[in-house]
Protein backbone atom coordinates (compact mmCIF):
# COMPACT_ATOMS: atom_id res chain seq x y z
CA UNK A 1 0.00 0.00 0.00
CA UNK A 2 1.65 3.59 -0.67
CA UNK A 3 2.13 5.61 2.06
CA UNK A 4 0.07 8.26 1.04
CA UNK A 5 -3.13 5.83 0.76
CA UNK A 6 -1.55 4.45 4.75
CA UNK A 7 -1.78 7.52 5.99
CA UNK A 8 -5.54 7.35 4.98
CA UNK A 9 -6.81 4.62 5.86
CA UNK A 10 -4.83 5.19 9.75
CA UNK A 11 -6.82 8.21 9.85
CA UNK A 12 -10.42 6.76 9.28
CA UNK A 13 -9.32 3.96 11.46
CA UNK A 14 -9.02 6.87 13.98
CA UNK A 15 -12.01 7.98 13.55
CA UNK A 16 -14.09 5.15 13.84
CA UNK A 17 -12.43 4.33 16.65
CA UNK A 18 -13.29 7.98 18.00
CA UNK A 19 -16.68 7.10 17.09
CA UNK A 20 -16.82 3.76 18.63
CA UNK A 21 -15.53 5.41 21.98
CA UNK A 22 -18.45 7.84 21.66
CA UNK A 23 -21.25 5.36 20.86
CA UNK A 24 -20.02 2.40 23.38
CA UNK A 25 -17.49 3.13 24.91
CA UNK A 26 -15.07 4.68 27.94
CA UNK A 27 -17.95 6.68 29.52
CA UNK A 28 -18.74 5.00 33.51
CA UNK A 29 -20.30 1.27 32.84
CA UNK A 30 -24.11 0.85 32.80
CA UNK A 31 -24.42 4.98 31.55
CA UNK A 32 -23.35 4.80 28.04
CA UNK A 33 -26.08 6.32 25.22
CA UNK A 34 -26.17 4.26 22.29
CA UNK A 35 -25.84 6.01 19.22
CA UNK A 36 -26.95 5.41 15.49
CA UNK A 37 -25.63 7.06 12.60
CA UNK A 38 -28.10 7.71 9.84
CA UNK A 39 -26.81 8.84 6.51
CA UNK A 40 -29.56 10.76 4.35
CA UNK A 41 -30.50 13.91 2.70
CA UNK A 42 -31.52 16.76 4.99
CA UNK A 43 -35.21 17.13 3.94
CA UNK A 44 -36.97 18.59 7.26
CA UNK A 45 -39.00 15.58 7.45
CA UNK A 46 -35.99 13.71 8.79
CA UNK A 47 -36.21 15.62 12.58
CA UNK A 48 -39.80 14.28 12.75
CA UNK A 49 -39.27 10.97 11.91
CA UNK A 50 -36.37 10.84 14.38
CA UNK A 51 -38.78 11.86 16.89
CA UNK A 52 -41.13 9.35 16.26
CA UNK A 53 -38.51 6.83 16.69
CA UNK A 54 -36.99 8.32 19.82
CA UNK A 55 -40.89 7.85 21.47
CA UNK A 56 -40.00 4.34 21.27
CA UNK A 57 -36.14 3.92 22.06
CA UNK A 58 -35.91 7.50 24.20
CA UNK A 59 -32.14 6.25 24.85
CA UNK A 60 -30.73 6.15 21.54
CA UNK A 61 -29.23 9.15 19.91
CA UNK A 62 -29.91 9.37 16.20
CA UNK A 63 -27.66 11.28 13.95
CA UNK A 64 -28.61 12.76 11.17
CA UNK A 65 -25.33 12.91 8.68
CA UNK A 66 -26.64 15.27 5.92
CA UNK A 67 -24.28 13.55 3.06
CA UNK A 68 -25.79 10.56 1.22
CA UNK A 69 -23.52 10.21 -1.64
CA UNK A 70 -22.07 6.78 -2.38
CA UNK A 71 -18.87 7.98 -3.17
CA UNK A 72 -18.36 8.99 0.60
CA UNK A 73 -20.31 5.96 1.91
CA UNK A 74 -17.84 3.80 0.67
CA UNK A 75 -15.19 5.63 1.49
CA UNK A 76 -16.18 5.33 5.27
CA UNK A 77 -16.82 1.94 4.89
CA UNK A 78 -13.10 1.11 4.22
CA UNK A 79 -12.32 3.38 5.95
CA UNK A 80 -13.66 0.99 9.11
CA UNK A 81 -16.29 3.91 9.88
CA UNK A 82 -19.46 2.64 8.79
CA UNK A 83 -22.95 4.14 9.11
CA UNK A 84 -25.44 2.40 11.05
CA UNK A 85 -28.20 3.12 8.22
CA UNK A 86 -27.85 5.04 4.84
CA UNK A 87 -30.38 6.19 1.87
CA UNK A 88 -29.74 4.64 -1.40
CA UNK A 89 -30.85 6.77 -3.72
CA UNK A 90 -31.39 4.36 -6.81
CA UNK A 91 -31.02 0.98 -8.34
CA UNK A 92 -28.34 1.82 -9.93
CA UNK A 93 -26.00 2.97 -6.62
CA UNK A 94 -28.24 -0.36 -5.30
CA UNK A 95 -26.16 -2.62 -7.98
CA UNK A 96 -22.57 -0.95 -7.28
CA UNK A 97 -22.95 -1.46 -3.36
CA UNK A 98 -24.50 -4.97 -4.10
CA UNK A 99 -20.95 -5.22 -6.54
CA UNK A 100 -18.78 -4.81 -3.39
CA UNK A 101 -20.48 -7.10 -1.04
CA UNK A 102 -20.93 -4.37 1.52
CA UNK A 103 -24.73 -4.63 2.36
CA UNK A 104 -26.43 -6.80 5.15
CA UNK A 105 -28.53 -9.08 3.11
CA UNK A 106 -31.75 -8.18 4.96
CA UNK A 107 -33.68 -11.59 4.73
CA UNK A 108 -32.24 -13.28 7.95
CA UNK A 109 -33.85 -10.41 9.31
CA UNK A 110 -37.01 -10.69 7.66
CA UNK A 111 -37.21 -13.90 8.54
CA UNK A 112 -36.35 -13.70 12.28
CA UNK A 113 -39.16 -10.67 12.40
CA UNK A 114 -41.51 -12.35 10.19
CA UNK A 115 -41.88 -9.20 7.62
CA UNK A 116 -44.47 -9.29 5.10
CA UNK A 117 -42.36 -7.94 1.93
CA UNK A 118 -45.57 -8.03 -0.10
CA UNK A 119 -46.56 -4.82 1.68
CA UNK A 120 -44.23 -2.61 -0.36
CA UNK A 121 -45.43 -1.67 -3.91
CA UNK A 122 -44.58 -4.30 -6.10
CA UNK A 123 -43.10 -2.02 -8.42
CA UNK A 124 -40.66 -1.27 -6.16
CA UNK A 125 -38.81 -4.88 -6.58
CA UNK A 126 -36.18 -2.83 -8.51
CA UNK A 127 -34.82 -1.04 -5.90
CA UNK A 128 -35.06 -3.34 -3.08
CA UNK A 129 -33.67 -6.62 -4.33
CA UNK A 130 -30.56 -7.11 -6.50
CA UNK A 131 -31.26 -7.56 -9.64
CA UNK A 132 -34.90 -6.61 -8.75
CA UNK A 133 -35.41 -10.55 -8.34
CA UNK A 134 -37.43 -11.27 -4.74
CA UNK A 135 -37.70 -14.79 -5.90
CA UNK A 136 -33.34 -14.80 -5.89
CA UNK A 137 -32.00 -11.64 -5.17
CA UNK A 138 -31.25 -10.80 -1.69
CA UNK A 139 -32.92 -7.89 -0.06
CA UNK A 140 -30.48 -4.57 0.07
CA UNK A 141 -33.18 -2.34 1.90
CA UNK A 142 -36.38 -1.45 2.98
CA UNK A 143 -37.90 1.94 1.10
CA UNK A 144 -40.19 3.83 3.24
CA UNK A 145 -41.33 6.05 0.18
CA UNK A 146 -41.67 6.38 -3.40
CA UNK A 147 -44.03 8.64 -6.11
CA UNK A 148 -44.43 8.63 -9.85
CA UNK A 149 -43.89 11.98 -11.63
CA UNK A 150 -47.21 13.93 -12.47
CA UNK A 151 -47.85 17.07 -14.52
CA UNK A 152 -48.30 20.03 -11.49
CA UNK A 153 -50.37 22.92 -13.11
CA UNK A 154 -51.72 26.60 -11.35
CA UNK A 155 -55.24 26.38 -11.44
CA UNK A 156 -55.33 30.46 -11.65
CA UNK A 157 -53.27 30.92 -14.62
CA UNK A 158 -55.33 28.03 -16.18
CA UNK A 159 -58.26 30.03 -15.44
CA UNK A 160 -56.57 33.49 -17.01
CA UNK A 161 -55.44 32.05 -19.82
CA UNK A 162 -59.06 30.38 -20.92
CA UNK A 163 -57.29 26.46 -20.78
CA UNK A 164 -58.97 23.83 -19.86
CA UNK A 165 -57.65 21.79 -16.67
CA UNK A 166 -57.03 18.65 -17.65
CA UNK A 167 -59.36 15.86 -16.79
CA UNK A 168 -56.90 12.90 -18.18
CA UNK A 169 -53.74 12.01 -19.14
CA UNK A 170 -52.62 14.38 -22.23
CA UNK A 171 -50.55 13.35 -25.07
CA UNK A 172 -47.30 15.70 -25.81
CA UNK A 173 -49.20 17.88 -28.31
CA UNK A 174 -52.21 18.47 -26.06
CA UNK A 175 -49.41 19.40 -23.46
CA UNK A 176 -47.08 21.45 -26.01
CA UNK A 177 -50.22 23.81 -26.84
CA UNK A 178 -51.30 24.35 -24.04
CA UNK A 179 -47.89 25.90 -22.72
CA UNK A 180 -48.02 28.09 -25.56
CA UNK A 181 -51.30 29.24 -24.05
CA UNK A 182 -50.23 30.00 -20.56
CA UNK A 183 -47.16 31.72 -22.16
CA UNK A 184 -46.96 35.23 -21.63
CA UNK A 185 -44.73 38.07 -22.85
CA UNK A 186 -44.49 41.76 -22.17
CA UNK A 187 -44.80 44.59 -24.90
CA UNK A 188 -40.80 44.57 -25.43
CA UNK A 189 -41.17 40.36 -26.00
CA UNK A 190 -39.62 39.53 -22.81
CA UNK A 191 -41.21 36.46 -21.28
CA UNK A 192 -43.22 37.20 -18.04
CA UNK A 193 -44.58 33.74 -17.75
CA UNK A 194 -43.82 30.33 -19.10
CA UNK A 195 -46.02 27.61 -19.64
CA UNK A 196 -44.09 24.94 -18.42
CA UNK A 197 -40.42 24.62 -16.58
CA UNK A 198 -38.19 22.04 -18.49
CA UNK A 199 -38.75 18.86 -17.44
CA UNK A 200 -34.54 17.83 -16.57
CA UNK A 201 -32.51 16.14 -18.41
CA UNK A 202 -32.80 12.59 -16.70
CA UNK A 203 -36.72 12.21 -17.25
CA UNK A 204 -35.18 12.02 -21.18
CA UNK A 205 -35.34 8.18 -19.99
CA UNK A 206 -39.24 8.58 -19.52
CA UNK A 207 -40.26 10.31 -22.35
CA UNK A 208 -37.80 7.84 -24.36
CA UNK A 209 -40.00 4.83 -22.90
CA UNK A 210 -43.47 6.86 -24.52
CA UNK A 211 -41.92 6.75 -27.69
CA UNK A 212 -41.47 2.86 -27.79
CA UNK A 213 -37.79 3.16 -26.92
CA UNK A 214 -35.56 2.42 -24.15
CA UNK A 215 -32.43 3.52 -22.58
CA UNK A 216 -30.31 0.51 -22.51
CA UNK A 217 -31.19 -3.06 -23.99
CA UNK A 218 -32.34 -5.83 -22.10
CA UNK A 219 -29.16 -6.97 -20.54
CA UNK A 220 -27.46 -3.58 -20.35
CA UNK A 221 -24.72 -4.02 -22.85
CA UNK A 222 -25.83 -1.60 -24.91
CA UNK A 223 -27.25 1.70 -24.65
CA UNK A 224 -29.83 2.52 -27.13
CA UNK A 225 -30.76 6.11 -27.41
CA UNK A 226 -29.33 6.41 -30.72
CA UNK A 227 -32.97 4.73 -32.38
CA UNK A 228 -35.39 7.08 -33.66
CA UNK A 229 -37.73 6.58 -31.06
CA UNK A 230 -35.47 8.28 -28.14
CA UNK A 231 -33.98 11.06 -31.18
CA UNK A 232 -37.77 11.66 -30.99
CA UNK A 233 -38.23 12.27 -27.47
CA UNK A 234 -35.37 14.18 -27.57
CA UNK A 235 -36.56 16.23 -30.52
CA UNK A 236 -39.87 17.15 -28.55
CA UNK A 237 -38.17 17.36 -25.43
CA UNK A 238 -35.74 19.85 -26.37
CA UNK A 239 -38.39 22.06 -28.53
CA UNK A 240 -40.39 23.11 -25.72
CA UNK A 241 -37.42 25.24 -24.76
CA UNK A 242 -35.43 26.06 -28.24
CA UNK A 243 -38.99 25.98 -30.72
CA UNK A 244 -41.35 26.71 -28.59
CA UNK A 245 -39.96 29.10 -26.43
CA UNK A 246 -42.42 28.20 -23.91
CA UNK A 247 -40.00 26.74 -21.32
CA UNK A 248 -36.90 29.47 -19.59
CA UNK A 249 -33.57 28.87 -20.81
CA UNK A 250 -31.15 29.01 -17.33
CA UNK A 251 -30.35 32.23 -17.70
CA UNK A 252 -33.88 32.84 -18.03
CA UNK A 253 -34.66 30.71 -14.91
CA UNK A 254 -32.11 32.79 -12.51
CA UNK A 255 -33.54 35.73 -13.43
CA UNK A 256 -37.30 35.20 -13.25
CA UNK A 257 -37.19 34.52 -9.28
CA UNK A 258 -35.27 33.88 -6.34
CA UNK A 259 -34.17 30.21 -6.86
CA UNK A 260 -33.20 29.33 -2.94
CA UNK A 261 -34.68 26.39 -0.58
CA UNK A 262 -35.50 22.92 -1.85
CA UNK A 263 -36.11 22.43 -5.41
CA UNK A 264 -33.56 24.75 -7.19
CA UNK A 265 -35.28 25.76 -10.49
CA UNK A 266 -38.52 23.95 -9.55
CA UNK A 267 -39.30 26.34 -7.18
CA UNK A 268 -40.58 28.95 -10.67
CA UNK A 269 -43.29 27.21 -10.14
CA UNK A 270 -43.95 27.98 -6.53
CA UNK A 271 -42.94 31.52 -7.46
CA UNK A 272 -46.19 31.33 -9.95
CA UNK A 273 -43.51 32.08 -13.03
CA UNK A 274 -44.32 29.47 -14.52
CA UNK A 275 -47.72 27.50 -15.46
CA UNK A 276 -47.16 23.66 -15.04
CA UNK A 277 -44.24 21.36 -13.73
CA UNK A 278 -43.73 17.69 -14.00
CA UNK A 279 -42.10 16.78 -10.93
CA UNK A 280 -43.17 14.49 -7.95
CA UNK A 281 -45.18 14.90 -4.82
CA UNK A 282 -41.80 15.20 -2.95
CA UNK A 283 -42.31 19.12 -4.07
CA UNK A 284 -45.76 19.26 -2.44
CA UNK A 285 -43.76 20.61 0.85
CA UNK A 286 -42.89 23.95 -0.82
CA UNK A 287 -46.06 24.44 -3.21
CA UNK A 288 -47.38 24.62 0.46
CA UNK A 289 -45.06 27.17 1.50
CA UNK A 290 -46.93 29.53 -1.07
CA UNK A 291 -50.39 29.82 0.66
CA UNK A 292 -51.84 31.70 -2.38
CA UNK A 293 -50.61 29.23 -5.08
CA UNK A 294 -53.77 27.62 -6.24
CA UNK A 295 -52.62 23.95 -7.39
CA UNK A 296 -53.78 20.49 -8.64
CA UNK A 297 -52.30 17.58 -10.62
CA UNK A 298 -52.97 15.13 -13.80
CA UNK A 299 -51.29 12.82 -14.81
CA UNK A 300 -47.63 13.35 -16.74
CA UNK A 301 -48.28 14.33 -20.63
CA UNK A 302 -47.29 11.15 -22.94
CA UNK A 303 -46.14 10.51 -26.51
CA UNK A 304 -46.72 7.12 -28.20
CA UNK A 305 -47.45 4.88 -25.09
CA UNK A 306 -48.72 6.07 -21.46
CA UNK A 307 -45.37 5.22 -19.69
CA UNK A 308 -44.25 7.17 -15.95
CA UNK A 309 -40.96 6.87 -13.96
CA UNK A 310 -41.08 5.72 -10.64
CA UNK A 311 -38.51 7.58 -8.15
CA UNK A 312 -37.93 5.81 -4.67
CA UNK A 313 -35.39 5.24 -2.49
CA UNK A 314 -33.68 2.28 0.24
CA UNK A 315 -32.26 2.60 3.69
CA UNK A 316 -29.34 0.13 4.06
CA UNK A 317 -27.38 -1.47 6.82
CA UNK A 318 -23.15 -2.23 6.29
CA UNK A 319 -22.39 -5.36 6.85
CA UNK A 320 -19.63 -3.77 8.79
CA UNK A 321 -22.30 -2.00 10.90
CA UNK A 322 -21.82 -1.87 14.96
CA UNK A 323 -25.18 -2.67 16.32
CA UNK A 324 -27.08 -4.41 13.57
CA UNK A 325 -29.80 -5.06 15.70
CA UNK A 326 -30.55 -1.38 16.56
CA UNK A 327 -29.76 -0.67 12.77
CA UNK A 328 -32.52 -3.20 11.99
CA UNK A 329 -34.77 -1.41 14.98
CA UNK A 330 -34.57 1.95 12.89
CA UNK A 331 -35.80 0.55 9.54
CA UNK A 332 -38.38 -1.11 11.03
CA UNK A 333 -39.44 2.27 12.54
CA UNK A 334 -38.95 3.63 9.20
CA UNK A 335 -41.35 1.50 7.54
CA UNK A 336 -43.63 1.46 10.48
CA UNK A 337 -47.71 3.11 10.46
CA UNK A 338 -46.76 6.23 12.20
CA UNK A 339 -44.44 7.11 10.08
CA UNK A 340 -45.33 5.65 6.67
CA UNK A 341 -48.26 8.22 7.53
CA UNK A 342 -45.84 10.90 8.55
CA UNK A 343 -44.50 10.82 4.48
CA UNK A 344 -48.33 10.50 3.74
CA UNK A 345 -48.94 14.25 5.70
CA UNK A 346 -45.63 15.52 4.97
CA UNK A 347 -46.08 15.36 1.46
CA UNK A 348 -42.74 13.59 0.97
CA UNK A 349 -43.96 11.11 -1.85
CA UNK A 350 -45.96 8.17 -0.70
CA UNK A 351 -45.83 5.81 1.40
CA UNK A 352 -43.79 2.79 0.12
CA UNK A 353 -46.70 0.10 1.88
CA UNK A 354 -49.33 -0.07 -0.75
CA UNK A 355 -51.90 -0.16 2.35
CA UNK A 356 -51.38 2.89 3.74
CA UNK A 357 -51.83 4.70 0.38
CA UNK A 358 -55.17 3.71 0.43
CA UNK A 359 -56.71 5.16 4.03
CA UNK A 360 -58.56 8.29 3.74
CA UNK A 361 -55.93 10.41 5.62
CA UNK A 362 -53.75 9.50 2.41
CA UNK A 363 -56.79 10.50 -0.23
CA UNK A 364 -57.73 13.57 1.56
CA UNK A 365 -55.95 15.25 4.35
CA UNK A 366 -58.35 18.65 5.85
CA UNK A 367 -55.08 20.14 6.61
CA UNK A 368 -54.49 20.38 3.19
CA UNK A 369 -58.15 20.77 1.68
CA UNK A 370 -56.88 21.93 -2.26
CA UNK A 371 -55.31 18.38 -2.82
CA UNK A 372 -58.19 17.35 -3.91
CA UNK A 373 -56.82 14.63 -6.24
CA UNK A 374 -54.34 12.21 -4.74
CA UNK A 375 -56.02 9.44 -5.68
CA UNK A 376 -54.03 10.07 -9.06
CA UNK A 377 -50.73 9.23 -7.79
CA UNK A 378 -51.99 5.68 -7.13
CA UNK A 379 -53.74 5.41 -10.32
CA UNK A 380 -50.51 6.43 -11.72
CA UNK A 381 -48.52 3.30 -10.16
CA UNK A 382 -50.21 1.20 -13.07
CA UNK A 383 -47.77 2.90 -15.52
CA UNK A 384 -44.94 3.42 -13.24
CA UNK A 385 -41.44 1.89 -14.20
CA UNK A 386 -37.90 1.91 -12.50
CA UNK A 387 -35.03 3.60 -14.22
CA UNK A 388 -32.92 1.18 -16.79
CA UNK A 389 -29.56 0.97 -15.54
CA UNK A 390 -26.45 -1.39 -17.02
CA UNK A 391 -24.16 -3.60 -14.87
CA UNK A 392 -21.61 -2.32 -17.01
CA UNK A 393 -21.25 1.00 -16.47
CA UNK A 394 -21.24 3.35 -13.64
CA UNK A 395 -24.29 5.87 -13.07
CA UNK A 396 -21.67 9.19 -12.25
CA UNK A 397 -20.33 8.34 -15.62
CA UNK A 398 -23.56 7.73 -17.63
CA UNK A 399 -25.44 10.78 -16.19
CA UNK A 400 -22.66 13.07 -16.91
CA UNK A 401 -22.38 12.20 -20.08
CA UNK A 402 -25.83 12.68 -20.82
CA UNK A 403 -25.69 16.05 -19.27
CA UNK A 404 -22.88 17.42 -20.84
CA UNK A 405 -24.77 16.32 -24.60
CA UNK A 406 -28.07 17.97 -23.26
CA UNK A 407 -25.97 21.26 -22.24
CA UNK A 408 -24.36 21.22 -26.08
CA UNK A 409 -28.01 21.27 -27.12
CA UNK A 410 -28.42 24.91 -25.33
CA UNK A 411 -24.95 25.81 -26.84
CA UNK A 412 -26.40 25.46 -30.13
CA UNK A 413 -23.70 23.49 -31.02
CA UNK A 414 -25.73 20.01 -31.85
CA UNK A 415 -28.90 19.12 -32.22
CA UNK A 416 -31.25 17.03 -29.99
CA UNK A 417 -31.05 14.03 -32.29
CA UNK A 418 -27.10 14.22 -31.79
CA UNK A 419 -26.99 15.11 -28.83
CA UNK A 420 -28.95 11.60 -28.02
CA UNK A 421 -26.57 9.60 -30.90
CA UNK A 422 -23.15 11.44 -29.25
CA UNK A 423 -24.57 9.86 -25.17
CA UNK A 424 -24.80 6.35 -27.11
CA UNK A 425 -21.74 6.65 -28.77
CA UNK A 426 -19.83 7.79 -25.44
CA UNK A 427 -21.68 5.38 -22.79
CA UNK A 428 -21.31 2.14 -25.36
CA UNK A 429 -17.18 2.53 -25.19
CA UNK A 430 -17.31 2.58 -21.83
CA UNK A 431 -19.61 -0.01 -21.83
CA UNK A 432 -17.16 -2.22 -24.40
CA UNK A 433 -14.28 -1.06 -22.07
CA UNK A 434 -15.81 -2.41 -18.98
CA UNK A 435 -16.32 -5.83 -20.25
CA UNK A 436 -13.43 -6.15 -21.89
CA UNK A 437 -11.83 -5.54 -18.27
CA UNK A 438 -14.16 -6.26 -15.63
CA UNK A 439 -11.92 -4.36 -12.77
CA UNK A 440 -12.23 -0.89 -14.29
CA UNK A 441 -15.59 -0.63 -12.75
CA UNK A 442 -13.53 -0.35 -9.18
């Protein structure tokens, strides 16, 4: 080992053994407070649901360690300094944790506390088993939410404008002139209001899907976005910002309103800049934040075929993990009534146990008395599917390939249509790297 990567790994060791002190340790016998180490985003919900477990384990200190990126998970992890629990934020950082042999295969623990995995959504397979196989795979995590994407539209500007809320599911054109509608420019031509804030980049997969296509093949060894049904999502895609004009450019976006809190460039809509949004109910906490935004959903516009995305997440335990049992403890909290019912009032996406979708506080909550409609994000499951991912490549790499392409397309210096031929072209070498030699994926 060089001494430079030594030095490194002494130092975590250090720390973990700081950490171990603190949890366990030196304090007088028979007065320690156990601690447990929860890596996750810092959404506000998180202070609740820690609350809700402490009414059950009042002795345990949960910490909330704001940074959920794989990259440093696995750093601490050899590094000797595990997490007790940590969010997994997709299948694909699912399959490269899975890769390394670094998760507690949950089923022991299933077992042991006889869970009933057919309470989860059983479109959710893909994120909670590898390979998204519960009849093989082993179980990486429990989720305790999820949501499909939905079209978000302001019922006022709807109103204004003389459209039509939508009473189904609208195909792109329906969608397309409708934000030309609910457009609106000043006497000099500037753009006051825009129909619709660009869907990003990575629902490209989505819309690709609704055109018959698909991101990747069937195995993953070859990505596929070069066929004319994803050049034609792209095509569409990109129009309602460069044709259309009916979606801000980013300069346009930072300059329409202040862009700060949760949501970055999402939040035009809560500033009622823009008409409709097709985001998740994850963004239902700041539309509330906006008492006078007047709001309702339909389901997300489609082109060929009604397809939606489904966006979830997993809480993991390390094999290395301290205190598995307490780890375990905490996900069963987190996929407990109170607070699969907490996301359900939050607004945090759904609850990830079908059942508790279903109760009246889900469908209508008086504290919220304009969501009038969330019966749609169920109906929506029917056409919900998990992101394509390849064993073959890694996600960091993929994504920022396809966002560098989509940013050339705002350049002006390629069109959609290559822009979705140059990500194929770029992901399949890597792809053809990788399998030529296996170990370049570490």
């Amino acid at each position: 080992m060089p001494p430079s990567r030594y030095r490194h790994s002494l130092a975590f060791c250090l720390i973990g053994a700081l950490l171990l002190l603190a949890s366990f340790g030196c304090a007088r016998k028979g007065r320690q407070q156990p601690q447990l180490r929860w890596v996750v985003d810092p959404n506000p919900i998180r202070a609740e649901q820690i609350k809700l477990f402490n009414a059950k384990y009042p002795d345990v200190r949960v910490i909330n360690d704001p940074d959920a990126g794989p990259q440093r998970v696995l750093t601490q992890l050899a590094g000797g300094v595990p997490p007790d629990v940590f969010a997994i934020y997709s299948p694909q950082s699912a399959a490269l944790f899975a890769r390394k042999d670094v998760l507690e295969d949950l089923r022991p623990w299933v077992r042991r506390y006889g869970i009933d995995m057919n309470m989860f959504w059983p479109q959710l397979d893909g994120f909670i088993y590898e390979h998204g196989d519960r009849t093989k795979g082993r179980i990486l995590g429990f989720p305790d939410n999820c949501g499909t994407y939905m079209l978000f539209y302001n019922r006022r500007m709807f109103r204004e404008a003389g459209v039509p809320e939508p009473d189904t599911a609208w195909t792109w054109e329906q969608f397309t002139e409708a934000a030309k509608k609910l457009t609106r420019r000043d006497r000099t031509g500037r753009t006051v209001q825009f129909g619709v804030v660009l869907p990003p980049a990575y629902l490209l997969e989505m819309f690709v899907w609704q055109m018959g296509g698909s991101w990747f093949n069937e195995d993953g060894t070859l990505c596929t976005v070069d066929a004319p049904e994803a050049k034609a999502a792209f095509e569409w895609w990109a129009s309602l910002r460069r044709t259309h004009r009916v979606a801000p450019s980013p300069t346009e976006e930072q300059g329409l309103a202040p862009l700060g809190g949760w949501g970055g460039s999402q939040n035009l809509f809560k500033a009622e800049k823009a008409a409709m949004i097709v985001t998740g109910r994850w963004l239902s906490i700041e539309w509330r934040q906006n008492k006078d935004l007047d709001w309702d959903i339909a389901p997300v516009p489609y082109g060929k075929h009604r397809v939606g995305m489904l966006e979830s997440k997993i809480y993991a335990i390390p094999r290395s993990a301290r205190n598995k049992e307490l780890s375990f403890a905490f996900l069963r909290h987190l996929v407990s009534e109170d607070d699969e019912m907490l996301v359900a009032d939050y607004g945090d996406g759904m609850p990830s146990v079908e059942a508790y979708c279903r109760t009246e506080r889900f469908l209508f909550n008086p504290a919220y008395p304009r969501e009038r409609r969330n019966h749609l994000y169920l109906s929506e499951m029917e056409y919900a599917r998990v992101k394509q991912q390849s064993p073959w490549i890694q996600q960091l790499d993929a994504d920022t390939i396809r966002e560098e392409e989509c940013d050339r397309i705002w350049q002006k210096e390629i069109t959609p249509s290559q822009a979705a031929a140059n990500i194929a072209r770029r992901v399949n070498a890597i792809i053809r790297r990788n399998r030529a030699n296996p170990n370049l994926m570490d």
